[in-house]
C-alpha atoms as a PDB file:
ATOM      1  CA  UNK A   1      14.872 -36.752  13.068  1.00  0.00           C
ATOM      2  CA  UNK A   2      12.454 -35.369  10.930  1.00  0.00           C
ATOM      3  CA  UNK A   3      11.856 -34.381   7.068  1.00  0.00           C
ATOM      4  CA  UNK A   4      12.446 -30.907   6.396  1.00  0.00           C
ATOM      5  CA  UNK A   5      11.960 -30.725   3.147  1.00  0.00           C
ATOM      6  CA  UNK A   6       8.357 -30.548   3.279  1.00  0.00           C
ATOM      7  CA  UNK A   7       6.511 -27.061   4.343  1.00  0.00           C
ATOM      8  CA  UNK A   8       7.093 -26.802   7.872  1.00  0.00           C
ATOM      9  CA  UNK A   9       5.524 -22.930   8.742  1.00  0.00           C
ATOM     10  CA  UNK A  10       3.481 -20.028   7.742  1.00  0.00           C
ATOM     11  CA  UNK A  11       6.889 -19.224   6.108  1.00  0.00           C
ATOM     12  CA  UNK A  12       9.552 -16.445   7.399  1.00  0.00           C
ATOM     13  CA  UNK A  13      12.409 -18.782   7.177  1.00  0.00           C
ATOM     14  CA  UNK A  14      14.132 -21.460   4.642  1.00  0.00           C
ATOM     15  CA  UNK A  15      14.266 -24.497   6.597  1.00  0.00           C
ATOM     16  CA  UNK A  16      14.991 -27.444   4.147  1.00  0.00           C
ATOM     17  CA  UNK A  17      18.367 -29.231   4.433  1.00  0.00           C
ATOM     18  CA  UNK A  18      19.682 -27.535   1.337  1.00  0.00           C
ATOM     19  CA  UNK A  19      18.799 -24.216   2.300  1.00  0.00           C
ATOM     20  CA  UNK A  20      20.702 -24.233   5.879  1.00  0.00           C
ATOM     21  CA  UNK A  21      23.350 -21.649   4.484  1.00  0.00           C
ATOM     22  CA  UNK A  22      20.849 -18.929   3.825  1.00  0.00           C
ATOM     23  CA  UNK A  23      20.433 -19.235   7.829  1.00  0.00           C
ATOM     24  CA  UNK A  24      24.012 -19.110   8.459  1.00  0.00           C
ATOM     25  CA  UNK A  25      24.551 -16.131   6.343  1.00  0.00           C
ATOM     26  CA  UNK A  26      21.867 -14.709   7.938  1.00  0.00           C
ATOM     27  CA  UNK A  27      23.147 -15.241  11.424  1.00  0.00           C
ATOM     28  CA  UNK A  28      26.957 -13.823   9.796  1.00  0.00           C
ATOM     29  CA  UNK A  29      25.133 -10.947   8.988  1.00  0.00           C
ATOM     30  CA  UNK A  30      23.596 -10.724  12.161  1.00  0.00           C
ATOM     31  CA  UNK A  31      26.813 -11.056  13.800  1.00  0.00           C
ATOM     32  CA  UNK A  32      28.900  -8.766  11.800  1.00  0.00           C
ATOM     33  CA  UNK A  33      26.133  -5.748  12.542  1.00  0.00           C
ATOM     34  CA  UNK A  34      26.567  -6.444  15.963  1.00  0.00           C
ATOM     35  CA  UNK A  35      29.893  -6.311  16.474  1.00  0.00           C
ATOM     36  CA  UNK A  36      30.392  -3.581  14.444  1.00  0.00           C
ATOM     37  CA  UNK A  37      27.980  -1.495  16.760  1.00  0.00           C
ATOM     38  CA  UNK A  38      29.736  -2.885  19.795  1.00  0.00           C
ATOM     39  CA  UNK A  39      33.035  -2.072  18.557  1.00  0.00           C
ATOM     40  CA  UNK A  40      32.073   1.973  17.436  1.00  0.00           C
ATOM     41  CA  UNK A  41      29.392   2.538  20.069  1.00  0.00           C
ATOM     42  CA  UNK A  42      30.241   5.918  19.906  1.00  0.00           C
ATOM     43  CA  UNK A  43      29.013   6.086  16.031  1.00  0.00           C
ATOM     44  CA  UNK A  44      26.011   8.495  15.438  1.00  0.00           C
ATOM     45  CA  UNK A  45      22.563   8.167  14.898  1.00  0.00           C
ATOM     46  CA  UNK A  46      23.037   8.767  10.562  1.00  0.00           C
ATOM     47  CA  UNK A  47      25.813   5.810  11.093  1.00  0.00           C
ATOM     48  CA  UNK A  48      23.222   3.946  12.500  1.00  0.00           C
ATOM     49  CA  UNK A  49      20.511   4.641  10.469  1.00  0.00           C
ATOM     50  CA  UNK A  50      22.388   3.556   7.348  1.00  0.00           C
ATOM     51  CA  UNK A  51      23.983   0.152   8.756  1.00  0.00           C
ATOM     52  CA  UNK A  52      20.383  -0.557  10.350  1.00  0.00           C
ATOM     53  CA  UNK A  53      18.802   0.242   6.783  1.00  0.00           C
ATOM     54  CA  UNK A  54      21.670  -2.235   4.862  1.00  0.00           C
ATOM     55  CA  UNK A  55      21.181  -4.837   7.306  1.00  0.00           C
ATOM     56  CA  UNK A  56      16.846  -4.813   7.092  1.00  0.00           C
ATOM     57  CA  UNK A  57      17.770  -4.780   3.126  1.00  0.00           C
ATOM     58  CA  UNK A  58      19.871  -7.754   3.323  1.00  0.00           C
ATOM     59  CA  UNK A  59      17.944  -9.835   5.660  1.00  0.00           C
ATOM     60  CA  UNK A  60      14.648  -8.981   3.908  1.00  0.00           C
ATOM     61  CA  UNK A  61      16.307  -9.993   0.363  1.00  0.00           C
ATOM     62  CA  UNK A  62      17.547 -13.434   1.701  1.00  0.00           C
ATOM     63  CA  UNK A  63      14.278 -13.837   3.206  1.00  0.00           C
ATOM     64  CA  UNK A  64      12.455 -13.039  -0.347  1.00  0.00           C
ATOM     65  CA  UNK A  65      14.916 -15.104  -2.144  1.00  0.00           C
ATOM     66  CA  UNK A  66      14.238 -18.008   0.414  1.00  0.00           C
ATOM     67  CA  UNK A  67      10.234 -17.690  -0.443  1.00  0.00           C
ATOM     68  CA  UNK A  68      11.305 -19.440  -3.806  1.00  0.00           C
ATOM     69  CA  UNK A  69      12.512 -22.513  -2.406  1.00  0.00           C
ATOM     70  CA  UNK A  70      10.802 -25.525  -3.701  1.00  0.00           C
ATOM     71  CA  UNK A  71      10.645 -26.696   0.246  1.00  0.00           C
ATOM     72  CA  UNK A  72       8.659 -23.342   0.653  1.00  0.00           C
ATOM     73  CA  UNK A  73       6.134 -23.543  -1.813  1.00  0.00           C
ATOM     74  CA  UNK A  74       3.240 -23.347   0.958  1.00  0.00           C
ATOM     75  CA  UNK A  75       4.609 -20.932   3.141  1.00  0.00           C
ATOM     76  CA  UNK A  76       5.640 -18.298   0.258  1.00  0.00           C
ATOM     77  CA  UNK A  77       3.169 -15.603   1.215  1.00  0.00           C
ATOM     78  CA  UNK A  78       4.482 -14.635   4.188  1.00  0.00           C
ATOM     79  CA  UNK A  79       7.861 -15.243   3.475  1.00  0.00           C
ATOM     80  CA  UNK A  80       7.630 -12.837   0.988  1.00  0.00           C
ATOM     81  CA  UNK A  81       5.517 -10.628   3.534  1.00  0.00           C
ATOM     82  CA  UNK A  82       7.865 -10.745   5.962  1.00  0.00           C
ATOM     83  CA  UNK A  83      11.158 -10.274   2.957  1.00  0.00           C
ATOM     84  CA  UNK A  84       9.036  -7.181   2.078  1.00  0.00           C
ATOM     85  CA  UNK A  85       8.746  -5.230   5.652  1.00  0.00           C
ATOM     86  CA  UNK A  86      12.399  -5.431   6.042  1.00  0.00           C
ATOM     87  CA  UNK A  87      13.632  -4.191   2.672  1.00  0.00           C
ATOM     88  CA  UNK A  88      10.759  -1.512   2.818  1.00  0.00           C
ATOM     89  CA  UNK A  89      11.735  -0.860   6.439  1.00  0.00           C
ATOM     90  CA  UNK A  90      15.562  -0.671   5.235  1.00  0.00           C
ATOM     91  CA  UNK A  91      14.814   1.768   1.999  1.00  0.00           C
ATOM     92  CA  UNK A  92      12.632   3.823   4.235  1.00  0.00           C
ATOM     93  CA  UNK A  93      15.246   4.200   6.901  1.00  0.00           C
ATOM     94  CA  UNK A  94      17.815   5.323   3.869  1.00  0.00           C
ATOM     95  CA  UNK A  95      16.036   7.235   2.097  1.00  0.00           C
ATOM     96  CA  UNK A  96      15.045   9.480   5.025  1.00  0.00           C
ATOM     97  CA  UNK A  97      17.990   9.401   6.729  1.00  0.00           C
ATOM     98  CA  UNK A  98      17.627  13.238   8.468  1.00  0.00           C
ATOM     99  CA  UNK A  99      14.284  11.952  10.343  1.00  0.00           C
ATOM    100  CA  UNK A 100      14.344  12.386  14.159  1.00  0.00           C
ATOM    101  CA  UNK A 101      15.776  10.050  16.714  1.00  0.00           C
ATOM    102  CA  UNK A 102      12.440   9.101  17.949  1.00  0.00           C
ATOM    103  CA  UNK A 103      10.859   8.065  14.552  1.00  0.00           C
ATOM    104  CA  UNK A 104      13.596   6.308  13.728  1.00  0.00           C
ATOM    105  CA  UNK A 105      13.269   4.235  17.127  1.00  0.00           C
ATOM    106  CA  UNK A 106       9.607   3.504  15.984  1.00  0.00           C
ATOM    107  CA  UNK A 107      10.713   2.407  12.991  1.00  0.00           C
ATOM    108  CA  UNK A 108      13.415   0.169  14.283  1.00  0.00           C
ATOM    109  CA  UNK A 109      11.384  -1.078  17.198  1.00  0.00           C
ATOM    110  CA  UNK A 110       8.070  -1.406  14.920  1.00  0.00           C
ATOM    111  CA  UNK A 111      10.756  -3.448  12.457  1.00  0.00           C
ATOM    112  CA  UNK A 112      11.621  -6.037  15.586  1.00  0.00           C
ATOM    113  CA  UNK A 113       8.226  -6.594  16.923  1.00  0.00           C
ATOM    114  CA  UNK A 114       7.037  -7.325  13.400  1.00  0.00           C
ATOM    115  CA  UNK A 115       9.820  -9.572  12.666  1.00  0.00           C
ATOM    116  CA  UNK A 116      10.220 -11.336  16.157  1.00  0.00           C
ATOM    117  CA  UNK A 117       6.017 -11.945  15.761  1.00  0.00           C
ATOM    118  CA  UNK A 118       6.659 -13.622  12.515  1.00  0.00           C
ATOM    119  CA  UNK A 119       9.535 -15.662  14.258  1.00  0.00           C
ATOM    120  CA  UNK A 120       7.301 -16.735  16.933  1.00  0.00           C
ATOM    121  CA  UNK A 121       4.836 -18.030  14.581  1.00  0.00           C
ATOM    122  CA  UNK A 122       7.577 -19.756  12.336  1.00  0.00           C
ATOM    123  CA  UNK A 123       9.024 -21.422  15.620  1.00  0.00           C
ATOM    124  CA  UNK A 124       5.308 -22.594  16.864  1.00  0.00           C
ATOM    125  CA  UNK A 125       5.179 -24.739  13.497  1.00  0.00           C
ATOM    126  CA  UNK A 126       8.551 -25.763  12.780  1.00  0.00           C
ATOM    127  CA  UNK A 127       8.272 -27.276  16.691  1.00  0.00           C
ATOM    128  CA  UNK A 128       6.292 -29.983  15.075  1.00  0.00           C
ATOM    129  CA  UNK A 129       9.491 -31.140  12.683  1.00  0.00           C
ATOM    130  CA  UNK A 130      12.451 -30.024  15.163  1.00  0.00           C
ATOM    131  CA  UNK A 131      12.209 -31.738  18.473  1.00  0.00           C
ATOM    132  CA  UNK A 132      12.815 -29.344  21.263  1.00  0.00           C
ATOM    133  CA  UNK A 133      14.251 -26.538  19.078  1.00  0.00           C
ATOM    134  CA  UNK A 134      14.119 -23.204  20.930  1.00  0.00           C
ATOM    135  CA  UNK A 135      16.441 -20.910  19.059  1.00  0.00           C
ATOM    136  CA  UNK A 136      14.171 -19.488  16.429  1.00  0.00           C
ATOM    137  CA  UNK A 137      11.410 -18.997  19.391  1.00  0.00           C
ATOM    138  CA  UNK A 138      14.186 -16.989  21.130  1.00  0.00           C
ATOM    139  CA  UNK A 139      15.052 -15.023  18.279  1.00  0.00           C
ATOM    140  CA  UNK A 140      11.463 -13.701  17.570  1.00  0.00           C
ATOM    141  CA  UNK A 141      11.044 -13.134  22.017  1.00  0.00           C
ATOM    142  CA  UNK A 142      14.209 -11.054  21.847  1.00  0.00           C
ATOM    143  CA  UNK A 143      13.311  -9.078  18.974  1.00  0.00           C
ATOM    144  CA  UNK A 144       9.717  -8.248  20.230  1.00  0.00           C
ATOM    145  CA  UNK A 145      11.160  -7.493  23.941  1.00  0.00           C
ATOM    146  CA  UNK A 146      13.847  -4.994  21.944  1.00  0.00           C
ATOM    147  CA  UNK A 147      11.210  -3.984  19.746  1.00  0.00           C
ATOM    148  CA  UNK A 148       8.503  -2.957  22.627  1.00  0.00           C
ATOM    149  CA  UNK A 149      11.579  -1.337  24.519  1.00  0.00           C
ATOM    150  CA  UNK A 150      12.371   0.828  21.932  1.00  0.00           C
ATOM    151  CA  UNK A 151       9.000   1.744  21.189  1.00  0.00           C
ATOM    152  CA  UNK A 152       8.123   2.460  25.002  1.00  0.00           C
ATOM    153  CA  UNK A 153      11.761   4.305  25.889  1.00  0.00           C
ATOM    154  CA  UNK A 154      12.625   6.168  22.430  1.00  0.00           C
ATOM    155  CA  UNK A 155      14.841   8.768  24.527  1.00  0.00           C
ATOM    156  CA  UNK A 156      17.330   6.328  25.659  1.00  0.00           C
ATOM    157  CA  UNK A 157      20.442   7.633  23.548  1.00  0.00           C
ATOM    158  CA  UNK A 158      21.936   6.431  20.686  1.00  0.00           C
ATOM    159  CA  UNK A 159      24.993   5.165  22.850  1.00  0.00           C
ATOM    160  CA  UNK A 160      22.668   2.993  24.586  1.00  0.00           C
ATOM    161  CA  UNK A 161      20.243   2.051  21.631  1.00  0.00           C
ATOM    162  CA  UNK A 162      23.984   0.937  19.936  1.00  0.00           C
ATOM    163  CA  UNK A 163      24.724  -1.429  22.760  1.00  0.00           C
ATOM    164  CA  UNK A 164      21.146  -2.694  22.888  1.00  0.00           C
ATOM    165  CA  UNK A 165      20.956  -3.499  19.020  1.00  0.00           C
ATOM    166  CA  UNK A 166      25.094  -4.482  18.742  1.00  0.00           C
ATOM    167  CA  UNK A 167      23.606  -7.895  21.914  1.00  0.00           C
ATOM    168  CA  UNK A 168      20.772  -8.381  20.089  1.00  0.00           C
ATOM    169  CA  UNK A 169      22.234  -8.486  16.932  1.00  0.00           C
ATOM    170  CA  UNK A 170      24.810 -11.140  17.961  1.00  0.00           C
ATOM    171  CA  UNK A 171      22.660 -12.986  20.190  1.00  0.00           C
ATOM    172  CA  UNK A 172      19.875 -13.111  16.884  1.00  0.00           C
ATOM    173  CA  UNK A 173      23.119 -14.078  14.856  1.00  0.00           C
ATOM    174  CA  UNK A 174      24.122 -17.020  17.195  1.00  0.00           C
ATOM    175  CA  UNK A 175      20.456 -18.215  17.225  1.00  0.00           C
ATOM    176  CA  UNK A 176      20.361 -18.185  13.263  1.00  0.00           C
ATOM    177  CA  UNK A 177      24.061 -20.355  13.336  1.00  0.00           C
ATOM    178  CA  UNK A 178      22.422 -22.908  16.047  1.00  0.00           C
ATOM    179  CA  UNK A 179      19.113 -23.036  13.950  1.00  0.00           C
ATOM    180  CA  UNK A 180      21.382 -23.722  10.330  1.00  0.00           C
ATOM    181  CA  UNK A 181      23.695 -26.194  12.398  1.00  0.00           C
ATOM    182  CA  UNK A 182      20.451 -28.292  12.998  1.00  0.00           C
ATOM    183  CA  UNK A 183      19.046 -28.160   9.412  1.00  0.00           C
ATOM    184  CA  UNK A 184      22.308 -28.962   7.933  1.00  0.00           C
ATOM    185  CA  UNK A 185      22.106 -31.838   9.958  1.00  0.00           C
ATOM    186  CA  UNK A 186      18.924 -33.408  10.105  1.00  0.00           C
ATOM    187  CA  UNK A 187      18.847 -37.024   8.801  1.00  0.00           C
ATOM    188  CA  UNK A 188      16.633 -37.253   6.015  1.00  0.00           C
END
């Protein structure tokens, strides 16, 4: 296996050994939101918009937080870029929490197709210190498919836009776990 603990991408994620529970609480988070908009699909679009905003908070904090890493010291800048867009994405979403369906799908699906880009990139380097790892690559291919969906169809109903973000959600969170299983155990 390889040494993590030296920069391994443009940034976006923690990836050093000692950092592999920042992915896994990611990936709970992940998890959590999507069950929790599987469970109530039923919930309106102002239940939505707040969970969505908490989660893009959350995710966007960890990734901040993660920028500080010693292991990160090259890729900072866009960790911290891409920490930003979510909690800005999050606060925006909160703040304005009476704007209409359809901006609020922009926003979302702007929010994936940023983050799954990022992802993509992240994945493209880190492929040169993880042999055959495909999760975080699936991660940021889901996100930009669900982001470009939402974008494209805005009018597709909160009942359905529920199930679409409660898969993705868990299917992101499982990725994140598989990704912070590896790191945790990479021989050094």
């Amino acid at each position: 296996m390889h040494d993590l603990n030296a920069d391994l991408n443009p940034g976006l994620r923690p990836v050093s050994r000692d950092t592999w529970w920042v992915l896994g609480v990611r990936g709970l988070l992940a998890v959590i939101f999507g069950v929790v908009t599987l469970a109530w699909p039923g919930i309106t679009l102002l239940a939505l918009v707040y969970v969505f905003a908490a989660y893009a908070i959350v995710n966007g904090l960890f990734t901040v937080a993660g920028a500080f890493r010693e292991a990160n010291k090259g890729s900072r800048g866009w960790m911290i870029f891409s920490g930003v867009v979510g909690v800005i994405a999050g606060i925006v979403v909160a703040t304005w929490p009476a704007i209409t369906a359809i901006v609020l799908l922009w926003l979302i699906g702007a929010w994936f197709v940023v983050t799954g880009l990022l992802e993509i990139i992240a994945s493209v380097h880190a492929r040169r210190r993880i042999d055959s790892d495909w999760s975080l690559m699936l991660a940021g291919v889901l996100s930009v498919i669900f982001g470009v969906v939402l974008v494209i169809w805005p009018a597709a109903g909160a009942l359905s836009l529920a199930w679409l973000i409660g898969i993705l959600a868990i299917i992101l969170g499982v990725s994140l776990f598989y990704l912070a299983y590896r790191v945790k155990n990479i021989r050094v």
